[in-house]
C-alpha atoms as a PDB file:
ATOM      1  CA  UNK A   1      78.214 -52.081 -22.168  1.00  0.00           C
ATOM      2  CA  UNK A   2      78.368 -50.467 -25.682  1.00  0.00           C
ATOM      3  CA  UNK A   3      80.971 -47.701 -26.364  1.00  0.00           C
ATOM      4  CA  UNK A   4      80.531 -45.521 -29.586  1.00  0.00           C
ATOM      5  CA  UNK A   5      82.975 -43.103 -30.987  1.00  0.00           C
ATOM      6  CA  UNK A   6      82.764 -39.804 -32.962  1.00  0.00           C
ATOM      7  CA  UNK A   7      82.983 -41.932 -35.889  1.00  0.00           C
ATOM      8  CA  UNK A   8      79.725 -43.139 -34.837  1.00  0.00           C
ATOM      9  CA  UNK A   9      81.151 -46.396 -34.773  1.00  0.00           C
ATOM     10  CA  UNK A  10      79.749 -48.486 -31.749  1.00  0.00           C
ATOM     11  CA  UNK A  11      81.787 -51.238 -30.807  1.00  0.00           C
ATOM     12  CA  UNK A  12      79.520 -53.932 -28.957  1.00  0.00           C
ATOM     13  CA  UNK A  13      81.244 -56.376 -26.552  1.00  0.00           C
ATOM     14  CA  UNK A  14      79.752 -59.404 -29.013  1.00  0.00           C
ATOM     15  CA  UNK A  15      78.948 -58.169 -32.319  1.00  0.00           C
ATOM     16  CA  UNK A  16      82.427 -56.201 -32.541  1.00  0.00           C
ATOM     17  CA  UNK A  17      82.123 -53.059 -34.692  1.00  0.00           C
ATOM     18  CA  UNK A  18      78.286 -51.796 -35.542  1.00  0.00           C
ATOM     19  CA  UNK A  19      78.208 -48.654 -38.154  1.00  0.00           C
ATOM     20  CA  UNK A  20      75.317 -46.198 -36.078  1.00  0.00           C
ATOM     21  CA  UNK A  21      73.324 -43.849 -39.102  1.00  0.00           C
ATOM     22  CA  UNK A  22      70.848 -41.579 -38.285  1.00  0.00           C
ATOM     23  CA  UNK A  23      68.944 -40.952 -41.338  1.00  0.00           C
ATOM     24  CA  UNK A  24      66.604 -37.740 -42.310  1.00  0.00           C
ATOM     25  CA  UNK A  25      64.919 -40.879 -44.852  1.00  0.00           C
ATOM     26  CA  UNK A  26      64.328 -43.951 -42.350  1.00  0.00           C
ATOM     27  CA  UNK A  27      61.161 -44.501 -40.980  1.00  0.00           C
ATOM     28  CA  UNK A  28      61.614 -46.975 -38.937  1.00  0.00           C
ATOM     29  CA  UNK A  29      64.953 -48.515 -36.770  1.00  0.00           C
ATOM     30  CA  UNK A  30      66.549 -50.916 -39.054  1.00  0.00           C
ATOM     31  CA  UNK A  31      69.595 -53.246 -39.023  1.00  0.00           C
ATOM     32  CA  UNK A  32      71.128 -54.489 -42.253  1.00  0.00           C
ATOM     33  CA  UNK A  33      74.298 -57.295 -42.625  1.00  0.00           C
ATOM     34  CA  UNK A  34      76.601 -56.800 -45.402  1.00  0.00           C
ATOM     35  CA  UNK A  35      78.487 -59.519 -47.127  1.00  0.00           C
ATOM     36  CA  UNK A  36      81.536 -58.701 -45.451  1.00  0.00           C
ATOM     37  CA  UNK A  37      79.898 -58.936 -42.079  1.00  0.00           C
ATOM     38  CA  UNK A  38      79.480 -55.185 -41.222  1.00  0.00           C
ATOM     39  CA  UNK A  39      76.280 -54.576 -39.457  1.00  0.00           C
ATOM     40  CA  UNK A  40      74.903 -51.226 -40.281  1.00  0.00           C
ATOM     41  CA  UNK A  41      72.008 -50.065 -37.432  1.00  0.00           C
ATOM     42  CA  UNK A  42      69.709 -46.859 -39.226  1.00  0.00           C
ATOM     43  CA  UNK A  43      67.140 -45.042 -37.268  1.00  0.00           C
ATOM     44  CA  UNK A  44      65.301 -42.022 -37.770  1.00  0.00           C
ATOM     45  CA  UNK A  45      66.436 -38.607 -36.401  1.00  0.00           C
ATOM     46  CA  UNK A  46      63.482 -38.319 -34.144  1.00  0.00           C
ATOM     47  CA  UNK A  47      64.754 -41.697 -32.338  1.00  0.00           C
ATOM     48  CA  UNK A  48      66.879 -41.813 -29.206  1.00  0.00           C
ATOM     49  CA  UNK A  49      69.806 -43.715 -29.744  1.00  0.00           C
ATOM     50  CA  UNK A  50      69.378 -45.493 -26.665  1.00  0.00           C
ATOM     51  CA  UNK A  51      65.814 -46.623 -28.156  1.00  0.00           C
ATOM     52  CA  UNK A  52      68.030 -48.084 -31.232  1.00  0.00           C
ATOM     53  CA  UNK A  53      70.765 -49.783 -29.014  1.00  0.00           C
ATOM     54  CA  UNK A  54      67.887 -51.886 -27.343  1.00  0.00           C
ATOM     55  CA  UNK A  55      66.789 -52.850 -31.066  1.00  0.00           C
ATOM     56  CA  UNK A  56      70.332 -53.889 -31.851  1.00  0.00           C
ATOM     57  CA  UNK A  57      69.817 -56.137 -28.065  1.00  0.00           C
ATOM     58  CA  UNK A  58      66.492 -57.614 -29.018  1.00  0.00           C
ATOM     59  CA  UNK A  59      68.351 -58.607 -32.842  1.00  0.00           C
ATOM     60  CA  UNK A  60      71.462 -59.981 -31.726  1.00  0.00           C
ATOM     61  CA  UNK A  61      70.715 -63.495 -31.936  1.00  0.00           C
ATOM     62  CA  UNK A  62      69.445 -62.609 -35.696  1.00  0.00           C
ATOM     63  CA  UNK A  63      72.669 -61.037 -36.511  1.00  0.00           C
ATOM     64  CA  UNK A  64      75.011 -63.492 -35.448  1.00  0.00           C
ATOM     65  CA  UNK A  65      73.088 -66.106 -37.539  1.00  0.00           C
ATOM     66  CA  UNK A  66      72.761 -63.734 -40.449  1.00  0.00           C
ATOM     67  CA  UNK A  67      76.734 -63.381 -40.162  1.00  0.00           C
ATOM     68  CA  UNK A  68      77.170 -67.132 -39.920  1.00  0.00           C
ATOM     69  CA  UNK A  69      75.439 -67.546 -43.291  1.00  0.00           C
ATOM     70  CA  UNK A  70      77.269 -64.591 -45.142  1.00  0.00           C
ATOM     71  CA  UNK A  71      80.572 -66.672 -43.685  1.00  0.00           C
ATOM     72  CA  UNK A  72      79.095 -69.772 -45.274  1.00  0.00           C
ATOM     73  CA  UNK A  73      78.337 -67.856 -48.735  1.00  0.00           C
ATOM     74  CA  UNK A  74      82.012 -66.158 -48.900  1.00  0.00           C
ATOM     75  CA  UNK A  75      83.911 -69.712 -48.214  1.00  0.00           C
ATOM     76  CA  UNK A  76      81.977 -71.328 -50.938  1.00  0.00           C
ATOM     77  CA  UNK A  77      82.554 -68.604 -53.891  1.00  0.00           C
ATOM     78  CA  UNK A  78      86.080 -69.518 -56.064  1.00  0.00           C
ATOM     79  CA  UNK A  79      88.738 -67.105 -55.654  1.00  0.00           C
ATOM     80  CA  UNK A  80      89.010 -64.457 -57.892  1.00  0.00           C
ATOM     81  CA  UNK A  81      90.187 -65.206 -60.943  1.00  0.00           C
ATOM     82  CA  UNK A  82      92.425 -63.275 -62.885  1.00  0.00           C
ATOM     83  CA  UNK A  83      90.567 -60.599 -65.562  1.00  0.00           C
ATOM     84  CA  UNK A  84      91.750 -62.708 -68.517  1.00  0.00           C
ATOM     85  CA  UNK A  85      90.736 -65.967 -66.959  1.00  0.00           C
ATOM     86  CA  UNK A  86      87.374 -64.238 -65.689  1.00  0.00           C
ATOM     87  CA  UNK A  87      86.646 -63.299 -69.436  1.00  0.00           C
ATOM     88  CA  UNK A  88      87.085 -66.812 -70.961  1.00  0.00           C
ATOM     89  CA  UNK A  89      85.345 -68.603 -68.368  1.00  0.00           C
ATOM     90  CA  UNK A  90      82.076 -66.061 -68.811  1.00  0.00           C
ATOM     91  CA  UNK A  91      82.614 -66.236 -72.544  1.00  0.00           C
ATOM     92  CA  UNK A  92      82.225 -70.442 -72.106  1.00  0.00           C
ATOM     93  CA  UNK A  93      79.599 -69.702 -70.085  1.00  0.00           C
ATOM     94  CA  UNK A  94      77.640 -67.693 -72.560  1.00  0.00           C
ATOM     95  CA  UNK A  95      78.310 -70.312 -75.329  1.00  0.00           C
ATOM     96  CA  UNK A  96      76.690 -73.155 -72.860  1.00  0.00           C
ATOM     97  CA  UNK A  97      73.725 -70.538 -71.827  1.00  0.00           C
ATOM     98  CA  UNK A  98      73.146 -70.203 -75.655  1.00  0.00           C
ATOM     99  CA  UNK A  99      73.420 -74.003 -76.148  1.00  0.00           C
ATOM    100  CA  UNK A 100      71.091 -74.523 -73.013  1.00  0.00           C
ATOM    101  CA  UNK A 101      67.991 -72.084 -72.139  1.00  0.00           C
ATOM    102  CA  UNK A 102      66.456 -71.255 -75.415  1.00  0.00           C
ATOM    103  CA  UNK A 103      65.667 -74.645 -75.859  1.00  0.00           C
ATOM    104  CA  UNK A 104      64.599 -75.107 -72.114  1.00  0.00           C
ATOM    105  CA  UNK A 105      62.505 -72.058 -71.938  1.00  0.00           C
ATOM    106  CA  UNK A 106      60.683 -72.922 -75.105  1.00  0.00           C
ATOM    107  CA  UNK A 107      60.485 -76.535 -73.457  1.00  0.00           C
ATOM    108  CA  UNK A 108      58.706 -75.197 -70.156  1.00  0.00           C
ATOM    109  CA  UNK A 109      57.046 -72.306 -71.759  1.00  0.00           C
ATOM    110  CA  UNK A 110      55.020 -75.216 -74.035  1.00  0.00           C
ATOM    111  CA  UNK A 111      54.604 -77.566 -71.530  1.00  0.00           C
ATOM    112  CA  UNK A 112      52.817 -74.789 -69.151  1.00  0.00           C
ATOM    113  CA  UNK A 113      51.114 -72.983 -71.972  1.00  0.00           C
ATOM    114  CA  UNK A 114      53.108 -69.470 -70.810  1.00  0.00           C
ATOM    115  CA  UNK A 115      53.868 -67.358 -73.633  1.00  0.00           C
ATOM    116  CA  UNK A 116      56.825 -65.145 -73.397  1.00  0.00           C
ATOM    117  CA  UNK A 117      57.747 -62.371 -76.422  1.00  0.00           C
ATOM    118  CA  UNK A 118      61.076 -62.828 -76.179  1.00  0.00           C
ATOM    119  CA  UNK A 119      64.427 -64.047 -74.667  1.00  0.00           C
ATOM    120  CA  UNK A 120      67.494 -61.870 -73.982  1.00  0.00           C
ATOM    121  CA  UNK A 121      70.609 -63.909 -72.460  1.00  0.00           C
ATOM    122  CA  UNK A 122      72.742 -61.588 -70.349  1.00  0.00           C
ATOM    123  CA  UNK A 123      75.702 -61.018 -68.073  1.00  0.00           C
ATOM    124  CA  UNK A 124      73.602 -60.499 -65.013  1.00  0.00           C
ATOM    125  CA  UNK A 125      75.226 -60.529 -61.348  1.00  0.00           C
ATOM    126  CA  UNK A 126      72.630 -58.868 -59.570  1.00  0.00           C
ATOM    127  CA  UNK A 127      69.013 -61.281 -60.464  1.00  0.00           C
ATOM    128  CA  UNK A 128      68.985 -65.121 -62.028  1.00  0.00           C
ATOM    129  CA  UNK A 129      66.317 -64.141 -64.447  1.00  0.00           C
ATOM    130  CA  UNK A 130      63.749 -60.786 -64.675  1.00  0.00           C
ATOM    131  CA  UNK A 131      60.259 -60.306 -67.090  1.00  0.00           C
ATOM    132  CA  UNK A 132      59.070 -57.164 -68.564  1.00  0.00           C
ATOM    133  CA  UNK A 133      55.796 -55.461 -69.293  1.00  0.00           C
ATOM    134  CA  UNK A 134      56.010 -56.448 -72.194  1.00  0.00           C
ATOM    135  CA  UNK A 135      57.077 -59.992 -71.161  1.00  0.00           C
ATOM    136  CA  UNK A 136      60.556 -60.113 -72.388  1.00  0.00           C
ATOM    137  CA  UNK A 137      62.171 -62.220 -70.453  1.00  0.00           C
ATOM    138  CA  UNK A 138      66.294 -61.797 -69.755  1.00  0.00           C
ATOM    139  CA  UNK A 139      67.806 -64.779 -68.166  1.00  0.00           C
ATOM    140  CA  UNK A 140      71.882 -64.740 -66.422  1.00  0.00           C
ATOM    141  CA  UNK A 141      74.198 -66.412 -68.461  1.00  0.00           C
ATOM    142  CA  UNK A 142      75.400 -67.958 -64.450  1.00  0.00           C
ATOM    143  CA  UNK A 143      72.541 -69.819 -64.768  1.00  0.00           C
ATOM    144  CA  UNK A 144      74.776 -71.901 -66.165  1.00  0.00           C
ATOM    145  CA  UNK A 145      76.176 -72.628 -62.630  1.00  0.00           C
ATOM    146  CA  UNK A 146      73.279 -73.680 -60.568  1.00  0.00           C
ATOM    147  CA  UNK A 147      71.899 -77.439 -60.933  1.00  0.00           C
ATOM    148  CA  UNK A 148      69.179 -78.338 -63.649  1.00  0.00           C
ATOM    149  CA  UNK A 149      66.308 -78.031 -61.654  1.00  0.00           C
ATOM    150  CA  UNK A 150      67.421 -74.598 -60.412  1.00  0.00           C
ATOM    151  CA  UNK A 151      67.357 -73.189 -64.001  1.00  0.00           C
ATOM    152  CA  UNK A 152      63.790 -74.722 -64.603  1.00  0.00           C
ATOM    153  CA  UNK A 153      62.711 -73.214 -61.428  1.00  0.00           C
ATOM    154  CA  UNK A 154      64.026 -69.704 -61.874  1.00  0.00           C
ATOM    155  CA  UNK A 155      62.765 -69.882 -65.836  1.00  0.00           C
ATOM    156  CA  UNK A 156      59.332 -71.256 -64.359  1.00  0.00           C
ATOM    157  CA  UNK A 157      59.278 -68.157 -62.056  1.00  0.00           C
ATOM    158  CA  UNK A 158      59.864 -66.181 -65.247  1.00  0.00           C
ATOM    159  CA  UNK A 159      57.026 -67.756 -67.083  1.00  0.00           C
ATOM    160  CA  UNK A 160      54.565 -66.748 -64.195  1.00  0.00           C
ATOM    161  CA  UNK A 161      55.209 -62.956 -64.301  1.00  0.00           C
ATOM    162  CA  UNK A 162      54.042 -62.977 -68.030  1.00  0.00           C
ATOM    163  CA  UNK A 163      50.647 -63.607 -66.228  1.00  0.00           C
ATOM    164  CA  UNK A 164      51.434 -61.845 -62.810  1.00  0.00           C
ATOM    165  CA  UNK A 165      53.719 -58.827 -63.538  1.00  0.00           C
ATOM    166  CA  UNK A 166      54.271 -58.580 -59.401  1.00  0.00           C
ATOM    167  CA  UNK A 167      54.964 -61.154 -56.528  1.00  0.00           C
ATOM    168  CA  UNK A 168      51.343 -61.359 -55.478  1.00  0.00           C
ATOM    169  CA  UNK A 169      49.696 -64.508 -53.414  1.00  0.00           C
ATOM    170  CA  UNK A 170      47.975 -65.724 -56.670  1.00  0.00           C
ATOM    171  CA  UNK A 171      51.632 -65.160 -58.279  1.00  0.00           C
ATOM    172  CA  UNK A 172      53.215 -67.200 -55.668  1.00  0.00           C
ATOM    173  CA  UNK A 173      50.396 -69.898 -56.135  1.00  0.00           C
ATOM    174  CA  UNK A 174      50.661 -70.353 -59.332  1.00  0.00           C
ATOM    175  CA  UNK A 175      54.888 -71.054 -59.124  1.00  0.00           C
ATOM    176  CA  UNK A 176      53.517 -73.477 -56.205  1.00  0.00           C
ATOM    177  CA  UNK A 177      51.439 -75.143 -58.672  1.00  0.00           C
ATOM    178  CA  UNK A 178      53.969 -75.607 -61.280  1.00  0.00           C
ATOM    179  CA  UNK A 179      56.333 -76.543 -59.185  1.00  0.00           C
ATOM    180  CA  UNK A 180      54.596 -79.519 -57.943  1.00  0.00           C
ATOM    181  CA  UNK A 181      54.181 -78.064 -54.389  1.00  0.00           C
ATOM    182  CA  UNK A 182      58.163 -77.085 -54.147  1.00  0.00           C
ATOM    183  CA  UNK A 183      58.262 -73.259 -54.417  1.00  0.00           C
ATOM    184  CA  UNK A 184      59.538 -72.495 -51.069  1.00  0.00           C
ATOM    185  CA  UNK A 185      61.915 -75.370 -51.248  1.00  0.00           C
ATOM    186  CA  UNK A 186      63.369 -74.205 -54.382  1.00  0.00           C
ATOM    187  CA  UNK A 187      63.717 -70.297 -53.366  1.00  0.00           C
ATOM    188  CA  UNK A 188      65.275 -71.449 -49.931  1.00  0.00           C
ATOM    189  CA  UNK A 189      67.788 -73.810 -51.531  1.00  0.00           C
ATOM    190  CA  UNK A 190      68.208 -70.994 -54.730  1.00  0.00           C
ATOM    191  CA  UNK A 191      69.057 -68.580 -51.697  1.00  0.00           C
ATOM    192  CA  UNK A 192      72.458 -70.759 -51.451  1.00  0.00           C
ATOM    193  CA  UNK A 193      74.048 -70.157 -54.271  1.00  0.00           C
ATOM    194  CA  UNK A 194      75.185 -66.623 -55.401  1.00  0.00           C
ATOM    195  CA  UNK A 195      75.402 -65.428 -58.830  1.00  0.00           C
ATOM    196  CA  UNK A 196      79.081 -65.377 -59.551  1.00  0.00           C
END
């Protein structure tokens, strides 16, 4: 049995507390995991509730597993360092980027015949690596933390947008190809590490 409060708060004898939004903008029902753990079920206004409670039923087993792995990701990320600390250590980590992935991208960009316009080196938390339009290409400094191969692979998937500008199959082939058959590896195993 699932209670829910005015706070629209359900609390589900197994998943524990489960945020309940009815949203004007959803189209569809829709559960999302946060970091933390909090599951958040959506569903359009049109929707019975009792129509989105059986979703949250049929995506239990998905949630607890999704929760698992957001447990995993949280135990392996350093504790918060202090803002001083946090500075330095992103400062080194800017000197090594600088030391490191101009040379690498200009190494992989020759060896694949991918031209890029230009290279920005950033602060980025929130992607490893993007390409414009215009194919500029902005890499994280936190590249810096992930293993060798895991830089080449997220500068390789840089490379490829300055020919595909979207995430298309023949986009998707093409990493494949450069990779040496590995692309889904690498994203899977890239999917473990967060950009901290």
């Amino acid at each position: 049995m699932v209670a829910m409060n005015e706070r629209n708060l359900l609390q589900h004898p197994v998943l524990g507390e489960v945020l309940l939004v009815q949203s004007q903008r959803a189209r569809r029902v829709s559960i999302s995991v946060r970091v933390s753990g909090e599951v958040r079920l959506t569903f359009p206004v049109g929707v019975p509730p009792r129509r989105a409670l059986a979703f949250l039923e049929e995506k239990r087993s998905w949630i607890l597993t999704s929760r698992e792995r957001m447990a995993r990701k949280r135990a392996a990320l350093p504790p918060q360092l202090p803002s001083g600390e946090q500075r330095e250590r992103i400062e080194a980590l800017r000197r090594a980027a600088k030391a490191d992935l101009p040379e690498r991208i200009a190494r992989l960009s020759a060896a694949t015949g991918l031209r890029y316009a230009k290279l920005s080196i950033r602060a980025s938390r929130t992607k490893w690596g993007s390409c414009s339009g215009r194919n500029h290409i902005s890499l994280s400094l936190f590249l810096m933390t992930l293993p060798e191969h895991l830089r080449d692979y997220v500068i390789l998937h840089e490379l490829c947008h300055t020919v595909h500008h979207n995430h298309s199959p023949r986009f998707h082939a093409l990493v494949d190809r450069l990779t040496g058959g590995r692309e889904k590896a690498l994203n899977r195993e890239l999917r473990g590490y967060a950009i901290r």
